[in-house]
C-alpha atoms as a PDB file:
ATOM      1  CA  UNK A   1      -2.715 208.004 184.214  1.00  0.00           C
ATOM      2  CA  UNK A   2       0.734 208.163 185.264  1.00  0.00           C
ATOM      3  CA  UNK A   3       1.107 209.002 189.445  1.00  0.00           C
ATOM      4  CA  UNK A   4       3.670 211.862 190.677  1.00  0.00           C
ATOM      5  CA  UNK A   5       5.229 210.855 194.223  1.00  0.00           C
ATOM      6  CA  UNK A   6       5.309 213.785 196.346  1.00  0.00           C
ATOM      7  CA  UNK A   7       4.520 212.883 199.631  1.00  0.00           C
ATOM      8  CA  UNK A   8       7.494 212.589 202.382  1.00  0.00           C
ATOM      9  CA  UNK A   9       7.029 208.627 202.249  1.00  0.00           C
ATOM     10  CA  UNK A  10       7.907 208.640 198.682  1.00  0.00           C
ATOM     11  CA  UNK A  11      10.429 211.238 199.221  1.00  0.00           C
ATOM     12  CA  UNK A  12      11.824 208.768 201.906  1.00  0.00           C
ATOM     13  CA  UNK A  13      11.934 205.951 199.281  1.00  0.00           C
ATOM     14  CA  UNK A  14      14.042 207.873 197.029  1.00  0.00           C
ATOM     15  CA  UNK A  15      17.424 207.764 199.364  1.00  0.00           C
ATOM     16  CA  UNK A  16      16.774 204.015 198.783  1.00  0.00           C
ATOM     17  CA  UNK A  17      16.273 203.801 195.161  1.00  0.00           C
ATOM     18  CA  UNK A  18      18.528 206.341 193.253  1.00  0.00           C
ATOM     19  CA  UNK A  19      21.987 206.048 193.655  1.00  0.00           C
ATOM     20  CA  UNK A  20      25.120 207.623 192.925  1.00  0.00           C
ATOM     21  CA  UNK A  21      27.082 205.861 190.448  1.00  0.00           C
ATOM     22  CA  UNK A  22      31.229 207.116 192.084  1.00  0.00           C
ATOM     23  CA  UNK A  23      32.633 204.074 191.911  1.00  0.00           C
ATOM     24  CA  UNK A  24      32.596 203.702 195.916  1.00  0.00           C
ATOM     25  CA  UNK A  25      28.966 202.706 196.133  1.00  0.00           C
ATOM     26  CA  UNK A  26      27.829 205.917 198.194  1.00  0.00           C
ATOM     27  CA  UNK A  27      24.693 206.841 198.645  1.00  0.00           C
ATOM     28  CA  UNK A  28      22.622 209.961 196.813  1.00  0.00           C
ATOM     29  CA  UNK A  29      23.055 211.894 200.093  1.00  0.00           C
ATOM     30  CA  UNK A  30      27.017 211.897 200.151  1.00  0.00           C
ATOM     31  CA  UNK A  31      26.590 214.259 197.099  1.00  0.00           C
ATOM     32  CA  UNK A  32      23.344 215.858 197.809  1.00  0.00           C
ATOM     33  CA  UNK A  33      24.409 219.150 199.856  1.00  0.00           C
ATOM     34  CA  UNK A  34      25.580 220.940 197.120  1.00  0.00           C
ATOM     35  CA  UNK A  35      21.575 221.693 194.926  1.00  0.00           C
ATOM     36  CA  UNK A  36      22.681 224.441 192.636  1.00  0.00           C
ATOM     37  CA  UNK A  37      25.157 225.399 190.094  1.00  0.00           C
ATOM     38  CA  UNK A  38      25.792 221.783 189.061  1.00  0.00           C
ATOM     39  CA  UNK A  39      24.983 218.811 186.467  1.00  0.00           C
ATOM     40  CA  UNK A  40      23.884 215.957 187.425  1.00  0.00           C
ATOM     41  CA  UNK A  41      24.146 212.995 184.919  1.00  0.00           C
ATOM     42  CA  UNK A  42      21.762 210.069 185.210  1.00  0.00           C
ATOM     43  CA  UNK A  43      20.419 206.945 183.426  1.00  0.00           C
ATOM     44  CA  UNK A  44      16.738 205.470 183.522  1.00  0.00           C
ATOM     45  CA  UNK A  45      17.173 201.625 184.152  1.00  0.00           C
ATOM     46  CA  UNK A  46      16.364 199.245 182.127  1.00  0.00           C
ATOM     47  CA  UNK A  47      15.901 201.891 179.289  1.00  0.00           C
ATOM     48  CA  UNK A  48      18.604 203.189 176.381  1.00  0.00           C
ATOM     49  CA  UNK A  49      18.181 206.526 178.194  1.00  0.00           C
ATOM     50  CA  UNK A  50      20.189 208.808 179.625  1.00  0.00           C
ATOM     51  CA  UNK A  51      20.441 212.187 180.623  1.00  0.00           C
ATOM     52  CA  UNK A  52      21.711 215.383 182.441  1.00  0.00           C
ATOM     53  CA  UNK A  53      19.556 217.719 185.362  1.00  0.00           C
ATOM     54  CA  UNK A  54      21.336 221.598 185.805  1.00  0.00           C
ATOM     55  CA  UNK A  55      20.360 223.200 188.325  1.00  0.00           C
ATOM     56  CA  UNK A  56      21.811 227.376 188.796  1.00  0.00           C
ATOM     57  CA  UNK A  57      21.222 229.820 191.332  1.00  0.00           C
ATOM     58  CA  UNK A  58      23.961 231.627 192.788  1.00  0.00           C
ATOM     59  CA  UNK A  59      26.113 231.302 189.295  1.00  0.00           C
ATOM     60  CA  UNK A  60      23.959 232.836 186.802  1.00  0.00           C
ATOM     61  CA  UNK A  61      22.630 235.576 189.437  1.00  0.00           C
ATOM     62  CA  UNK A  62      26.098 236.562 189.509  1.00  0.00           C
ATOM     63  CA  UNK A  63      26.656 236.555 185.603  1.00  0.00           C
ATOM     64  CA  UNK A  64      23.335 238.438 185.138  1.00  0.00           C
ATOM     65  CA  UNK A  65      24.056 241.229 187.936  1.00  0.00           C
ATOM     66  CA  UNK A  66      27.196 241.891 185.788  1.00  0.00           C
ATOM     67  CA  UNK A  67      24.962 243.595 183.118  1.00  0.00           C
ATOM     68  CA  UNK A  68      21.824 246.179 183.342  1.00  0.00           C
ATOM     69  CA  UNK A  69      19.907 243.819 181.217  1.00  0.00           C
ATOM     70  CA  UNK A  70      16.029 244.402 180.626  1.00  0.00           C
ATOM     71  CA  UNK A  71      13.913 241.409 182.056  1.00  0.00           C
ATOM     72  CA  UNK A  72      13.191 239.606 178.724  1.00  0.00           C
ATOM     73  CA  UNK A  73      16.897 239.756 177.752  1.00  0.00           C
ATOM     74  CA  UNK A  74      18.118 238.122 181.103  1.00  0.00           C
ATOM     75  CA  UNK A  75      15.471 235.681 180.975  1.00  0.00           C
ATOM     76  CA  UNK A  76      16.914 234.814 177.266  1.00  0.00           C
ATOM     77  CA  UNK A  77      20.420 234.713 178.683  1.00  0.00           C
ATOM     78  CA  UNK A  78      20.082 233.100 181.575  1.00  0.00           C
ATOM     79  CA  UNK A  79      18.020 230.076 179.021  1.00  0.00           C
ATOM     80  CA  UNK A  80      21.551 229.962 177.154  1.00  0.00           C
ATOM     81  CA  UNK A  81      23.808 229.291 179.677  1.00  0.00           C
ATOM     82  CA  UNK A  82      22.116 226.577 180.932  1.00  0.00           C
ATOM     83  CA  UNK A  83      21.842 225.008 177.153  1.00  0.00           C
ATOM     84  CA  UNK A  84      25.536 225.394 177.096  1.00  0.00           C
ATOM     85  CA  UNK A  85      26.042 223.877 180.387  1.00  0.00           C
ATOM     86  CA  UNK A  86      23.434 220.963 179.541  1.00  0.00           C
ATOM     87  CA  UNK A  87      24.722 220.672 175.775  1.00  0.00           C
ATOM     88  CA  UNK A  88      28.340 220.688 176.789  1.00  0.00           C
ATOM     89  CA  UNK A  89      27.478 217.595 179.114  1.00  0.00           C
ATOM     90  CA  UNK A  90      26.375 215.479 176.379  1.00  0.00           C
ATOM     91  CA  UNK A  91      29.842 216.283 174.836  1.00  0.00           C
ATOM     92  CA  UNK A  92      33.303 214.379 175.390  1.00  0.00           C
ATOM     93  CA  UNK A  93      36.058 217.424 174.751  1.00  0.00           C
ATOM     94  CA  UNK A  94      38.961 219.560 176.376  1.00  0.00           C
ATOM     95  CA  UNK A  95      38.242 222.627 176.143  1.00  0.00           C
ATOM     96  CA  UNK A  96      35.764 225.706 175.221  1.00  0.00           C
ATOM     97  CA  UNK A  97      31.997 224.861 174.338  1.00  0.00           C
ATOM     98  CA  UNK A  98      30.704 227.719 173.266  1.00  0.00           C
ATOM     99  CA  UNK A  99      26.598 228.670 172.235  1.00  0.00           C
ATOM    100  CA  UNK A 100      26.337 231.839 170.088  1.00  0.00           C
ATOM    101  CA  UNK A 101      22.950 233.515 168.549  1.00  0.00           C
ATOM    102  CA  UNK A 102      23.195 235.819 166.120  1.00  0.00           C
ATOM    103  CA  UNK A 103      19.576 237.799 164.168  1.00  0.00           C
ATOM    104  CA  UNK A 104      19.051 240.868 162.949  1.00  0.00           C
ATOM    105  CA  UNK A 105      16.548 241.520 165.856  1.00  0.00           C
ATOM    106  CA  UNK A 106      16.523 243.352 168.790  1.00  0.00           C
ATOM    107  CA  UNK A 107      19.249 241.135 170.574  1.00  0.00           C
ATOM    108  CA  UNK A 108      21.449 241.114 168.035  1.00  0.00           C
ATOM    109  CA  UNK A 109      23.985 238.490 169.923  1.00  0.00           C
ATOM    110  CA  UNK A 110      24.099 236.294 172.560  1.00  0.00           C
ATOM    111  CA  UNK A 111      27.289 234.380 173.478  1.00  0.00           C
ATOM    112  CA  UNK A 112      27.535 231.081 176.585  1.00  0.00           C
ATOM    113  CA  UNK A 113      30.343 229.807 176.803  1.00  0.00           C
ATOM    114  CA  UNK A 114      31.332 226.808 179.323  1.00  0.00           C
ATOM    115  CA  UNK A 115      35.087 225.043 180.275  1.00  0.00           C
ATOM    116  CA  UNK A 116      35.595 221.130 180.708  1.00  0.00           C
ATOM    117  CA  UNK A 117      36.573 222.856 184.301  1.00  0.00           C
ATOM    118  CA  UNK A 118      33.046 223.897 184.436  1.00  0.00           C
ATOM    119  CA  UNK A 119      33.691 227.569 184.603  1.00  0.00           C
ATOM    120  CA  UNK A 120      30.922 229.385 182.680  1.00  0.00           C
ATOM    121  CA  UNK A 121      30.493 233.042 181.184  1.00  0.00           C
ATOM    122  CA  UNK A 122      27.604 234.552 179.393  1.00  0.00           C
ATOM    123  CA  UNK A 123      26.612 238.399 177.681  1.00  0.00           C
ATOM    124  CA  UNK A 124      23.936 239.850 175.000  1.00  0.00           C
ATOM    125  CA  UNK A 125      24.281 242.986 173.141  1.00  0.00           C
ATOM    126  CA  UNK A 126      21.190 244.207 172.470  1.00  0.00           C
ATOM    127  CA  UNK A 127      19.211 247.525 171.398  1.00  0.00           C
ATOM    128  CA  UNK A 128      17.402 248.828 174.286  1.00  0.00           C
ATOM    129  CA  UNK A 129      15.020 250.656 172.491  1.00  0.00           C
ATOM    130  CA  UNK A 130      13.853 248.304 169.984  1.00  0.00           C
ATOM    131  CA  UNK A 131      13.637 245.640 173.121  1.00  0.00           C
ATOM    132  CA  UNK A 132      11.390 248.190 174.918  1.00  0.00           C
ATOM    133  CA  UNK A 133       9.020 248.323 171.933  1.00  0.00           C
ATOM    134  CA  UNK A 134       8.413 244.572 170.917  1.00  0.00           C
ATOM    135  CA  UNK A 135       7.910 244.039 175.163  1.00  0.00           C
ATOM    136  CA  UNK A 136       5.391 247.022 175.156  1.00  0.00           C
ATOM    137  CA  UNK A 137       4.028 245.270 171.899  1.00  0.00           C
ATOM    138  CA  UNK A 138       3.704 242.081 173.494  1.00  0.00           C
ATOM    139  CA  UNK A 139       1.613 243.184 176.413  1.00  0.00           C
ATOM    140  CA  UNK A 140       1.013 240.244 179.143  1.00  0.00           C
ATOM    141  CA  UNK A 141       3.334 237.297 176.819  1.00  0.00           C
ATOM    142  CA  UNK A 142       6.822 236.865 176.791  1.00  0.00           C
ATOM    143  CA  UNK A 143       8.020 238.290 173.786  1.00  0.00           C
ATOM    144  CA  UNK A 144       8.999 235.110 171.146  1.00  0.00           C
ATOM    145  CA  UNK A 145      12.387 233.967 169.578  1.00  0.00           C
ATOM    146  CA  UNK A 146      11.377 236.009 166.627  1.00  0.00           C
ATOM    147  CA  UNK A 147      10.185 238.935 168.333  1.00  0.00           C
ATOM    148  CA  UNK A 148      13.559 238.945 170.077  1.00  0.00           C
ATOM    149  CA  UNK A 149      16.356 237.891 168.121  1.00  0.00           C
ATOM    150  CA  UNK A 150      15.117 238.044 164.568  1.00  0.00           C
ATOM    151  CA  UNK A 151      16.280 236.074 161.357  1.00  0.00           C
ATOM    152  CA  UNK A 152      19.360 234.071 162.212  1.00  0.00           C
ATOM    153  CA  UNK A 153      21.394 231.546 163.189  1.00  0.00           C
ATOM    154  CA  UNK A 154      22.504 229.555 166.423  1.00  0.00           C
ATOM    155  CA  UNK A 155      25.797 228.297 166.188  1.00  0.00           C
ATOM    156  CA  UNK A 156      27.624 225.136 168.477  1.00  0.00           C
ATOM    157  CA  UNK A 157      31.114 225.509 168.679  1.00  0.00           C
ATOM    158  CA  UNK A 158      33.698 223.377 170.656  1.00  0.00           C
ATOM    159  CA  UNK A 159      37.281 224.275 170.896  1.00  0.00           C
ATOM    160  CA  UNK A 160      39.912 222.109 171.912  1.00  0.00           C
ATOM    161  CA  UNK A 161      43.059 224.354 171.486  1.00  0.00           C
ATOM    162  CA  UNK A 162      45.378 225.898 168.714  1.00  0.00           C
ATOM    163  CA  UNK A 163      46.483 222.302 167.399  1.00  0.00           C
ATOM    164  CA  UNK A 164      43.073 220.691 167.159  1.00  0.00           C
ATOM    165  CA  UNK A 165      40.561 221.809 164.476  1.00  0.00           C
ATOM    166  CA  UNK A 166      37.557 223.457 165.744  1.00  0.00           C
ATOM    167  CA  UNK A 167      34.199 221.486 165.260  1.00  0.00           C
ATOM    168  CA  UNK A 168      31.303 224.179 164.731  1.00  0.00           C
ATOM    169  CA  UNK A 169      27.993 222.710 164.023  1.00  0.00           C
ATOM    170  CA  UNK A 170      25.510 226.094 162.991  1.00  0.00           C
ATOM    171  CA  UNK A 171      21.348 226.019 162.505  1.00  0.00           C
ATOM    172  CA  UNK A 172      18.943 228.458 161.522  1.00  0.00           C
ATOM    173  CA  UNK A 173      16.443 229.644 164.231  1.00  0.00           C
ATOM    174  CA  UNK A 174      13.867 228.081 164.118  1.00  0.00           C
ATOM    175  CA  UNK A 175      11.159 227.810 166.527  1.00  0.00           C
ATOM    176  CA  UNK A 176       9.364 229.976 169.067  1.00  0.00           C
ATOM    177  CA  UNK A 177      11.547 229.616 172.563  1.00  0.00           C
ATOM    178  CA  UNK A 178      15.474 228.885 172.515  1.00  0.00           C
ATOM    179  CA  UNK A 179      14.480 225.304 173.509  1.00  0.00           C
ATOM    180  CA  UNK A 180      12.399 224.788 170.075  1.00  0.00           C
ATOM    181  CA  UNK A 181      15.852 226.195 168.335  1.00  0.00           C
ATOM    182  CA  UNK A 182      18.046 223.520 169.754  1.00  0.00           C
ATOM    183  CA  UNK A 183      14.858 220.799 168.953  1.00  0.00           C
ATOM    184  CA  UNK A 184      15.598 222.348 165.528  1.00  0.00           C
ATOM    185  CA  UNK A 185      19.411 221.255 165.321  1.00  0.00           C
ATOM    186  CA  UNK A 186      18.385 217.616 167.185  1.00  0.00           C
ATOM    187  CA  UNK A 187      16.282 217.098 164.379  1.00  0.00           C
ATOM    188  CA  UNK A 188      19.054 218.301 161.437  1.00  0.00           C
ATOM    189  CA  UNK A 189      21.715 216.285 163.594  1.00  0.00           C
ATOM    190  CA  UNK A 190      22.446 212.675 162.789  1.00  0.00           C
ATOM    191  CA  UNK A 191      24.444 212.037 165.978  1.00  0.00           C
ATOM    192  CA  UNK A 192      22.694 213.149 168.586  1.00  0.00           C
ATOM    193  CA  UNK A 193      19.082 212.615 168.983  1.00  0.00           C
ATOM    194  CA  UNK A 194      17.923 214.476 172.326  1.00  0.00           C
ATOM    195  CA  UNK A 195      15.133 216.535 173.406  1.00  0.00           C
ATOM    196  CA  UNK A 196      15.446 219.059 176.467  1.00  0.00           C
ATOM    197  CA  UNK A 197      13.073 221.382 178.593  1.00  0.00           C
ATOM    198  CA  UNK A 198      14.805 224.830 180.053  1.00  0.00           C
ATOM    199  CA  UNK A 199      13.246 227.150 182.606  1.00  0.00           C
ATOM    200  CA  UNK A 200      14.696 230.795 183.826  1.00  0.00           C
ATOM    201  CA  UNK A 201      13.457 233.720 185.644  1.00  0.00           C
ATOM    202  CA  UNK A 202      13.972 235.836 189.154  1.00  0.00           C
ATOM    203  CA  UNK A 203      12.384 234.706 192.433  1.00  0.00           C
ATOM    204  CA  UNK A 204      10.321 237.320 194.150  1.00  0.00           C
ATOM    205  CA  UNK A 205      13.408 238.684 195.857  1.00  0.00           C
ATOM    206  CA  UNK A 206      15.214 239.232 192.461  1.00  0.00           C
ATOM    207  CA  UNK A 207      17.866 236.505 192.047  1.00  0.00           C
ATOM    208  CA  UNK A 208      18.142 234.779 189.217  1.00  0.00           C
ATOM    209  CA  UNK A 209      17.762 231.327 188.702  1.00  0.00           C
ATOM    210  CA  UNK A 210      17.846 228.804 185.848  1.00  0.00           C
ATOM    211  CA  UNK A 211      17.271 224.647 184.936  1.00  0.00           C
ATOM    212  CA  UNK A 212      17.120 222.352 182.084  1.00  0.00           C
ATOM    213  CA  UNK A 213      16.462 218.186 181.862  1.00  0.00           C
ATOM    214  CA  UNK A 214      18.322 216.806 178.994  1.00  0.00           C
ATOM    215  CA  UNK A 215      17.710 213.155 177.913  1.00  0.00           C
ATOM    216  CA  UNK A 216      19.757 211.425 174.935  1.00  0.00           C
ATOM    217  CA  UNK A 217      18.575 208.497 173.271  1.00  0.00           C
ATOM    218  CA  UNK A 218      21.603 205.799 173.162  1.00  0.00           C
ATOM    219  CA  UNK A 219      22.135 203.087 170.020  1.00  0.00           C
ATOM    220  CA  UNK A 220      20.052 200.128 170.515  1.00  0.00           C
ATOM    221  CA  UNK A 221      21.142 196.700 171.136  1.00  0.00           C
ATOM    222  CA  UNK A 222      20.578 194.376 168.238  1.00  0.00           C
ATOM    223  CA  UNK A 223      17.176 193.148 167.957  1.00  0.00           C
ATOM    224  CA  UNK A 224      15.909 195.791 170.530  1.00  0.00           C
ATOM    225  CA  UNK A 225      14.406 198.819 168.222  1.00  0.00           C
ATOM    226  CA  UNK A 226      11.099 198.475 169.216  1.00  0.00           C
ATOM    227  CA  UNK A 227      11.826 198.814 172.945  1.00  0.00           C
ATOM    228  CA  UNK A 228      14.162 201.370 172.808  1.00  0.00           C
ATOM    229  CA  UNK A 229      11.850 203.139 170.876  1.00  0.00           C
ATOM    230  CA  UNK A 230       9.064 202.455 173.981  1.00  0.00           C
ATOM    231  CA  UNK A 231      11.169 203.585 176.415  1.00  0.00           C
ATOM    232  CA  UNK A 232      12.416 206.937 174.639  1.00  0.00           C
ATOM    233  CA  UNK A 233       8.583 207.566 174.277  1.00  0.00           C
ATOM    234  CA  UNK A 234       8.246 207.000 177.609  1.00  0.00           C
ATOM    235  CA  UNK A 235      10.923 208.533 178.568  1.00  0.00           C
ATOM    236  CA  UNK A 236       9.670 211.923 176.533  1.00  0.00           C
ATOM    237  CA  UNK A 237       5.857 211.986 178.381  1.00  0.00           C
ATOM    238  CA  UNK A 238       7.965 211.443 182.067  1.00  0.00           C
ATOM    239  CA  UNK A 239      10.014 214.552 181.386  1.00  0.00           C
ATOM    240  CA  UNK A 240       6.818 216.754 179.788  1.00  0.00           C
ATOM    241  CA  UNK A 241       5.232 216.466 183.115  1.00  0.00           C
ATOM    242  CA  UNK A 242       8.260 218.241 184.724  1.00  0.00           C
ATOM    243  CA  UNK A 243       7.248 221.781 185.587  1.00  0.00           C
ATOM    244  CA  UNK A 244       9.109 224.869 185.763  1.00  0.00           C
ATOM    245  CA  UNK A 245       8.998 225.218 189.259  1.00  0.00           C
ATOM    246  CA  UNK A 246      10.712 222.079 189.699  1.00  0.00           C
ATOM    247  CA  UNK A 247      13.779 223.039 187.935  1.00  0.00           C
ATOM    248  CA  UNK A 248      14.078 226.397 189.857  1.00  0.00           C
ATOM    249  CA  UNK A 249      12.532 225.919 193.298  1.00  0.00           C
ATOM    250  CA  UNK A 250      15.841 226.172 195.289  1.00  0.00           C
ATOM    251  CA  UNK A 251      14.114 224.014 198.496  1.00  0.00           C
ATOM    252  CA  UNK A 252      13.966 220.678 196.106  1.00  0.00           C
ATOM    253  CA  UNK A 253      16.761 218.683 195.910  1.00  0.00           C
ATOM    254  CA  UNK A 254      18.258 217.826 192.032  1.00  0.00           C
ATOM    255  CA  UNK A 255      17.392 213.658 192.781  1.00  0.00           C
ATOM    256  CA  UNK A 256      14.329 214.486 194.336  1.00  0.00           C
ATOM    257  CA  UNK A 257      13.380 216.150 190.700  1.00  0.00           C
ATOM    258  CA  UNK A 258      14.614 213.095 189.471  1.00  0.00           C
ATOM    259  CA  UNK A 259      12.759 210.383 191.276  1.00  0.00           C
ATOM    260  CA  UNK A 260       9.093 212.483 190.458  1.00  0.00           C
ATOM    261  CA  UNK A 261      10.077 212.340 187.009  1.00  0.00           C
ATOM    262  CA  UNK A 262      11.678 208.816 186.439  1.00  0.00           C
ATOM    263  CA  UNK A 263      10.656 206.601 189.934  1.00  0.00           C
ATOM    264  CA  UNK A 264       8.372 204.223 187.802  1.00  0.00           C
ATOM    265  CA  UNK A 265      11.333 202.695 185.636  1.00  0.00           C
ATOM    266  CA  UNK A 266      13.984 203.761 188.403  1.00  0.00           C
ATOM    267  CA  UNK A 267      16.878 206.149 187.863  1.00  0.00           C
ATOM    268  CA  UNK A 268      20.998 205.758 188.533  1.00  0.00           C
ATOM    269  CA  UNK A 269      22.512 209.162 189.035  1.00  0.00           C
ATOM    270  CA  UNK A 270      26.028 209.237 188.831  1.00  0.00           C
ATOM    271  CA  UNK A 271      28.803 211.943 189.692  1.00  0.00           C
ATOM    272  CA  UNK A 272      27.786 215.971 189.539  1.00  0.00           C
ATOM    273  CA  UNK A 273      29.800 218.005 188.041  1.00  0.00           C
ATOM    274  CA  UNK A 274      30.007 221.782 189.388  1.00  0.00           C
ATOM    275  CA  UNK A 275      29.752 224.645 187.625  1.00  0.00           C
ATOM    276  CA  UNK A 276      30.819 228.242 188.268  1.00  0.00           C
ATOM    277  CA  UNK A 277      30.919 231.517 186.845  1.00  0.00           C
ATOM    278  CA  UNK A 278      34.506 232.315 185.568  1.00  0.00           C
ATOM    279  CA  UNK A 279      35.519 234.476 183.102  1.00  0.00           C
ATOM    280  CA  UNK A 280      38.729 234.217 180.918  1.00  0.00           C
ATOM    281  CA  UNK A 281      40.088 237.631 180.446  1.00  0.00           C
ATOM    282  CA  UNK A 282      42.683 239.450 181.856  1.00  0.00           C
ATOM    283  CA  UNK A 283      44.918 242.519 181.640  1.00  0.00           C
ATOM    284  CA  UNK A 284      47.786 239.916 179.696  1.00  0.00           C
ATOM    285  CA  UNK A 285      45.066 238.956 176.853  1.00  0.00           C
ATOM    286  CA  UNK A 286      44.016 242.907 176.971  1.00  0.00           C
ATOM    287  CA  UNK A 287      47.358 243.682 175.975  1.00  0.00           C
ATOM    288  CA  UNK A 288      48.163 240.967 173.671  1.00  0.00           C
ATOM    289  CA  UNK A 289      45.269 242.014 171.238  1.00  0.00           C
ATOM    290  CA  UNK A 290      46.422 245.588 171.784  1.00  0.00           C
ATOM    291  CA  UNK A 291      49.769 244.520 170.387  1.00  0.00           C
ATOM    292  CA  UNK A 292      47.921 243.059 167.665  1.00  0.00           C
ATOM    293  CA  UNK A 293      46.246 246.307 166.457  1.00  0.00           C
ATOM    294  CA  UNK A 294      47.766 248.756 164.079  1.00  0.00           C
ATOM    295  CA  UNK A 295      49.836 251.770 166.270  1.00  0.00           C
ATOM    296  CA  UNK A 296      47.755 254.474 164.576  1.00  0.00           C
ATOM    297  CA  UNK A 297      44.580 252.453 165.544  1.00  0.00           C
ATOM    298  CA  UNK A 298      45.457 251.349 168.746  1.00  0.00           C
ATOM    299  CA  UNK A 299      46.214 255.568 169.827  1.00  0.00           C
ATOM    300  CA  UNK A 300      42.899 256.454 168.551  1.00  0.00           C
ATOM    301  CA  UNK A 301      41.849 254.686 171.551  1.00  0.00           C
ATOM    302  CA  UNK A 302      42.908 257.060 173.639  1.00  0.00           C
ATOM    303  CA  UNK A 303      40.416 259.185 175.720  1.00  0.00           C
ATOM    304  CA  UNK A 304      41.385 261.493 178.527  1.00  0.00           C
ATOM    305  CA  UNK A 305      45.081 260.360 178.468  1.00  0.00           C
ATOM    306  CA  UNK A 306      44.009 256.345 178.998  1.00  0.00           C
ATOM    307  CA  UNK A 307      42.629 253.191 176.760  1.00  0.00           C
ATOM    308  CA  UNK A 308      40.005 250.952 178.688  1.00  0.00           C
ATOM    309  CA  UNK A 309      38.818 248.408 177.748  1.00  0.00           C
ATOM    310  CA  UNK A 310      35.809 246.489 179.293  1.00  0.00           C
ATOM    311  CA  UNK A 311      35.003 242.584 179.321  1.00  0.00           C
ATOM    312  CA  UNK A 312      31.693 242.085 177.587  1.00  0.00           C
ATOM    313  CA  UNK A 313      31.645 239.066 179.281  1.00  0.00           C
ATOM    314  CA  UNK A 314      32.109 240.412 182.958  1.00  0.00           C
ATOM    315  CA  UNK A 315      32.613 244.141 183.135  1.00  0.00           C
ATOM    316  CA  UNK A 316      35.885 243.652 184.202  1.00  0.00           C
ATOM    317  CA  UNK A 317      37.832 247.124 183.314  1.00  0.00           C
ATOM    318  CA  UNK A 318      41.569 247.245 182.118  1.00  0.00           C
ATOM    319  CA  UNK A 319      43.131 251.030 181.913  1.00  0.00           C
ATOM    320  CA  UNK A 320      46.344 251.302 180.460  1.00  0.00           C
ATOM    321  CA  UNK A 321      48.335 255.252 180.101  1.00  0.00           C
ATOM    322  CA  UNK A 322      49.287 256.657 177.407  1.00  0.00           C
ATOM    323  CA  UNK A 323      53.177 255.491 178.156  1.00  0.00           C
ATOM    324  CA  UNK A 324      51.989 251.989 178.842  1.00  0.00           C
ATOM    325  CA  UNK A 325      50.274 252.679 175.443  1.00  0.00           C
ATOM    326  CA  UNK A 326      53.328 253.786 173.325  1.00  0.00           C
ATOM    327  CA  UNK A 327      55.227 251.230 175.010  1.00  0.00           C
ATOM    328  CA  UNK A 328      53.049 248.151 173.994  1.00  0.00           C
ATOM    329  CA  UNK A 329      52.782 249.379 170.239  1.00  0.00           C
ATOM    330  CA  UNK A 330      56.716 250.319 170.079  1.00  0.00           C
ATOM    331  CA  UNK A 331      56.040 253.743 169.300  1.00  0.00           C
END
């Protein structure tokens, strides 16, 4: 049977045997202040493994406080944004990767969307109602995929700008948690085969907090199937015995996760990358899509001698008079 290390020897030993990969030779605890809102790439050694650790705290309490969302819904968000955060990392783009469900349940939509910059933004729409009944109807459990979003899709989208053509890759749901949907599209996908394990929910004083462990098979050397195989197996059973309170405890380090999981074959971590909560929109886009709109539409709007218009993303409001109004639509 396969030994954890958790005692403050083996803790010790960990500063010695995972590194950071920067290019400068430094040591895991040059990078280690900074334990939340951040991905942290690694490799097992010796093994055609690697993989990516996000940790968020401060980041998605922040997106989540944005919104009056029931429970169940900001547990389901808060599992999306760090898929897109941990999908985006397996990723080489410039740009917008962007996670979308859509179903004919009682969240109807849920949209993640994360920069190359690492600034990330997140909402549902939802019904309350019919939320309130299939929670009620699910007494103690957490109410399913199927329960919650309905019949169908999830859709991965990245977007490199106006002169590159979008790549969209788009899956039905399948599966019983968010993770089994994206185990779904591994299996459909024929060039990235990758499992991952996600974890969300409050701490007893009510922030939110959220973690996932990616690992990605790489192309074996010639001659080397078998092992590679091995070692992805291996791999899989080292990151099953991860437990959710692991990925959110805020007191344990990211490497310290690591070196539990991965200590017997020995783990390189490499460069984090930091993640934030940043929204796009602005009072300049507001208007742009304003001047986009039909005049007669675009007065309709008006209520009370104004047009506002709110970011679903981050609440932001934008008021504009009826004179700024007329003047945008050339009327």
């Amino acid at each position: 049977m396969r030994k954890r290390a958790s005692s403050p020897g083996a803790l010790a030993a960990a500063d010695k045997m995972v590194r950071a990969d920067t290019g400068g030779g430094r040591h895991l605890e040059e990078q280690s202040a900074r334990r939340d809102d951040l991905i942290q790439p690694f490799k097992i050694e010796g093994q055609a493994v690697r993989g990516r650790l996000v940790r968020m705290g401060p980041l998605v309490d922040e997106i989540l406080h944005r919104h009056e969302y029931p429970a169940v819904v900001g547990t389901l968000l808060a599992e999306m944004l760090v898929l897109a955060a941990a999908l985006a990392g397996a990723l080489k783009y410039e740009g917008v990767f962007t996670l979308q469900t859509k179903g004919d349940g009682p969240v109807r939509l849920m949209v993640a969307d994360v920069t190359t910059r690492g600034d990330l933004r997140g909402y549902a729409q939802f019904d309350a109602e019919r939320v309130a009944a299939v929670v009620e109807g699910a007494a103690a459990a957490a109410p399913s995929v199927p329960k919650l979003l309905g019949a169908g899709y999830l859709a991965f989208t990245v977007d490199q700008g106006a002169h590159t053509e979008r790549y969209q890759g788009i899956v039905e749901l399948t599966g019983a948690t968010l993770a089994e949907c994206v185990h779904h599209y591994f299996r459909q996908s024929e060039q990235l085969e990758a499992a991952i394990k996600i974890a969300a929910g409050r701490l007893p004083d009510g922030r939110w907090r959220a973690g996932a462990l990616m690992l990605q098979r790489l192309p074996p050397e010639p001659g080397a199937a078998d092992e590679v195989e091995d070692g992805w197996r291996r791999a899989l059973a080292f990151m099953a015995s991860s437990t959710e309170t692991e990925l959110l405890d805020p007191a344990v380090e990211p490497n310290d996760i690591l070196y539990r999981l991965f200590h017997e074959d020995g783990v390189r971590v490499f460069a984090r990358a930091e993640l934030k909560a940043g929204c796009r929109c602005s009072r300049e886009r507001v208007e742009r899509v304003l001047r986009s709109l039909p005049a007669e539409e675009v007065k309709s709007l008006v209520v009370d001698g104004q047009v506002i218009a709110t970011c679903e993303f981050c609440s932001s409001r934008y008021s504009f008079s009826e004179d700024e109004v007329a003047a945008l639509v050339g009327a």
